[in-house]
Each structure stands twice: as structure tokens, then as C-alpha cells.
Protein backbone atom coordinates (compact mmCIF):
# COMPACT_ATOMS: atom_id res chain seq x y z
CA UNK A 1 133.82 89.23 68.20
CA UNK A 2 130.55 90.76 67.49
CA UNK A 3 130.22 93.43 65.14
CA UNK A 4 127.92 96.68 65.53
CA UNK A 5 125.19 97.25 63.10
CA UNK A 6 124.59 101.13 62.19
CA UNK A 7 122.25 102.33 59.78
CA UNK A 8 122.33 106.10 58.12
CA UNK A 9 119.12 107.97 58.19
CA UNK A 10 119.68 108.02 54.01
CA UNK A 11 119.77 103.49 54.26
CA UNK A 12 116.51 103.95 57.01
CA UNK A 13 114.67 106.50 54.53
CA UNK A 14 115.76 103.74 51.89
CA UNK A 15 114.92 100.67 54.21
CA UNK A 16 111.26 102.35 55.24
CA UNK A 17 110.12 102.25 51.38
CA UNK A 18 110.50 98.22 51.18
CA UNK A 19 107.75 96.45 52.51
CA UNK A 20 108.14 95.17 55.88
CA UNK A 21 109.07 91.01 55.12
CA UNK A 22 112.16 92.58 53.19
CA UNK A 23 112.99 95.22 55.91
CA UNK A 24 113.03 92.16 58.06
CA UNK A 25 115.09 89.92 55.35
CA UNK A 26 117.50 92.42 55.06
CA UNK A 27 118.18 93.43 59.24
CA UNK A 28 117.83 89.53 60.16
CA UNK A 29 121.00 89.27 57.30
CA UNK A 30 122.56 91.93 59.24
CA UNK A 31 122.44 90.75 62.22
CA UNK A 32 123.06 86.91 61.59
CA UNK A 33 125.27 87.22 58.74
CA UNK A 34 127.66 90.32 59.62
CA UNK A 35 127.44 91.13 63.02
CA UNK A 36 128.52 87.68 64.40
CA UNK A 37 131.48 87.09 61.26
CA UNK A 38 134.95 87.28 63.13
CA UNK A 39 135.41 89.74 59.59
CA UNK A 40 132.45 90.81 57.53
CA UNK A 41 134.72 91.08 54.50
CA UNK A 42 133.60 87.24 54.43
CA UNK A 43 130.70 87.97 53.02
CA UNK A 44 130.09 89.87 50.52
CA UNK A 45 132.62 91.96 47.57
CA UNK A 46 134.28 94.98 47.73
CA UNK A 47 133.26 97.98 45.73
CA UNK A 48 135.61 100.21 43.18
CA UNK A 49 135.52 103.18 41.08
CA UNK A 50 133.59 105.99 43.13
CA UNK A 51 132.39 103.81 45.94
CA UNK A 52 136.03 102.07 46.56
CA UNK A 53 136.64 101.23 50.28
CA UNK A 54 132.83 100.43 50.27
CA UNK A 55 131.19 96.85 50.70
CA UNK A 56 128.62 95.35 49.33
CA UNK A 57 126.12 92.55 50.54
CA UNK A 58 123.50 90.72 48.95
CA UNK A 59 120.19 89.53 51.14
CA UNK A 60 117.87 88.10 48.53
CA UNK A 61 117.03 90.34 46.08
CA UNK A 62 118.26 93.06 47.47
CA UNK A 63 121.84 94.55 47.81
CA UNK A 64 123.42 96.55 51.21
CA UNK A 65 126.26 99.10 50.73
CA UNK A 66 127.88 99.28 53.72
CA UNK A 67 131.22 101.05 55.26
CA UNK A 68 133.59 98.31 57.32
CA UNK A 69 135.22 100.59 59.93
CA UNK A 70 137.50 98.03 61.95
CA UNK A 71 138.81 100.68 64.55
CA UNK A 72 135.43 100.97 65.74
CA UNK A 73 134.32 97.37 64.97
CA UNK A 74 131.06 98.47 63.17
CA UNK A 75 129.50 98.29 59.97
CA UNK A 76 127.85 101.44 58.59
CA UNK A 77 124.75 100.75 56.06
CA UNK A 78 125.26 103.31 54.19
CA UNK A 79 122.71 102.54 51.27
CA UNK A 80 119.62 99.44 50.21
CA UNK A 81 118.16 98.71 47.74
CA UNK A 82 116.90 96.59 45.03
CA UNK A 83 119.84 94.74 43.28
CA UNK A 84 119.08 96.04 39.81
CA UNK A 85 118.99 99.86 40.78
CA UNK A 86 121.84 99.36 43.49
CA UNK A 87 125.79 100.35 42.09
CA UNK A 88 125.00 97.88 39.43
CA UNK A 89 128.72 96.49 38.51
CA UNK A 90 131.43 98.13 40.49
């Protein structure tokens, strides 16, 4: 089963600020990674306190907070950015 990709216009305005090798890092992980996983809770860790029910993803040096929404098979990016300014330890 192939999973959709989605990406909020906050993660785009977040995505257009990286140069464009890591806008391509982080959309090839995306793609390759997530969209093709059977479940995308493979990868990655869950997220608590305020951002519980979220997911998290790491592509390099760069983390991808995403929404798993399994009625619609898609995963929402719903933030990117730099690991170290990213929900540091949730």
C-alpha cells in the first residue's frame, strides 16, 4: 500500500527556506521512506506532551513532524526543520 504525501503551506513556507539539496533530501525521504512503508510508524518515533498523536522523522540533519491519518492513508507534514530547533525532546 502506498501512502500519500501532503505538505501544509506552514512545512512548504518552512521547506522553501532550506536550500534546495536538503528540500530534495528531505521529499526523496518522503517519498522512498514513508510513502511506500506498509505503516510509516516504522520509521520514525512518536511525539508526546503538546504534540502527542504527532510523528516525527529524521532525514539527515533535519527532522519532519508529520500527522499519520490511516483512514485516509496519508501523511500530513505538518512542520521541518533543522533537528536542533525542531520539538527538541518530546
Amino acid at each position: 500500500m502506498a501512502w500519500r504525501i501532503e505538505v501544509t503551506d506552514t512545512a512548504k513556507k518552512q521547506l522553501a527556506k532550506f536550500d534546495r539539496q536538503v528540500q530534495l533530501e528531505i521529499m526523496r525521504y518522503l517519498r522512498e521512506k514513508i510513502a511506500t512503508e506498509e505503516d510509516p510508524r516504522r520509521h520514525g518515533a512518536p511525539l508526546r506532551r503538546e504534540l502527542l498523536g504527532r510523528w516525527k522523522y529524521r532525514a539527515g540533519a533535519y527532522r519532519i513532524i508529520c500527522e499519520i491519518q490511516d483512514e485516509k492513508v496519508l501523511v500530513l507534514v505538518l512542520m521541518a526543520g533543522h533537528r536542533s530547533k525542531v520539538c527538541g525532546r518530546h
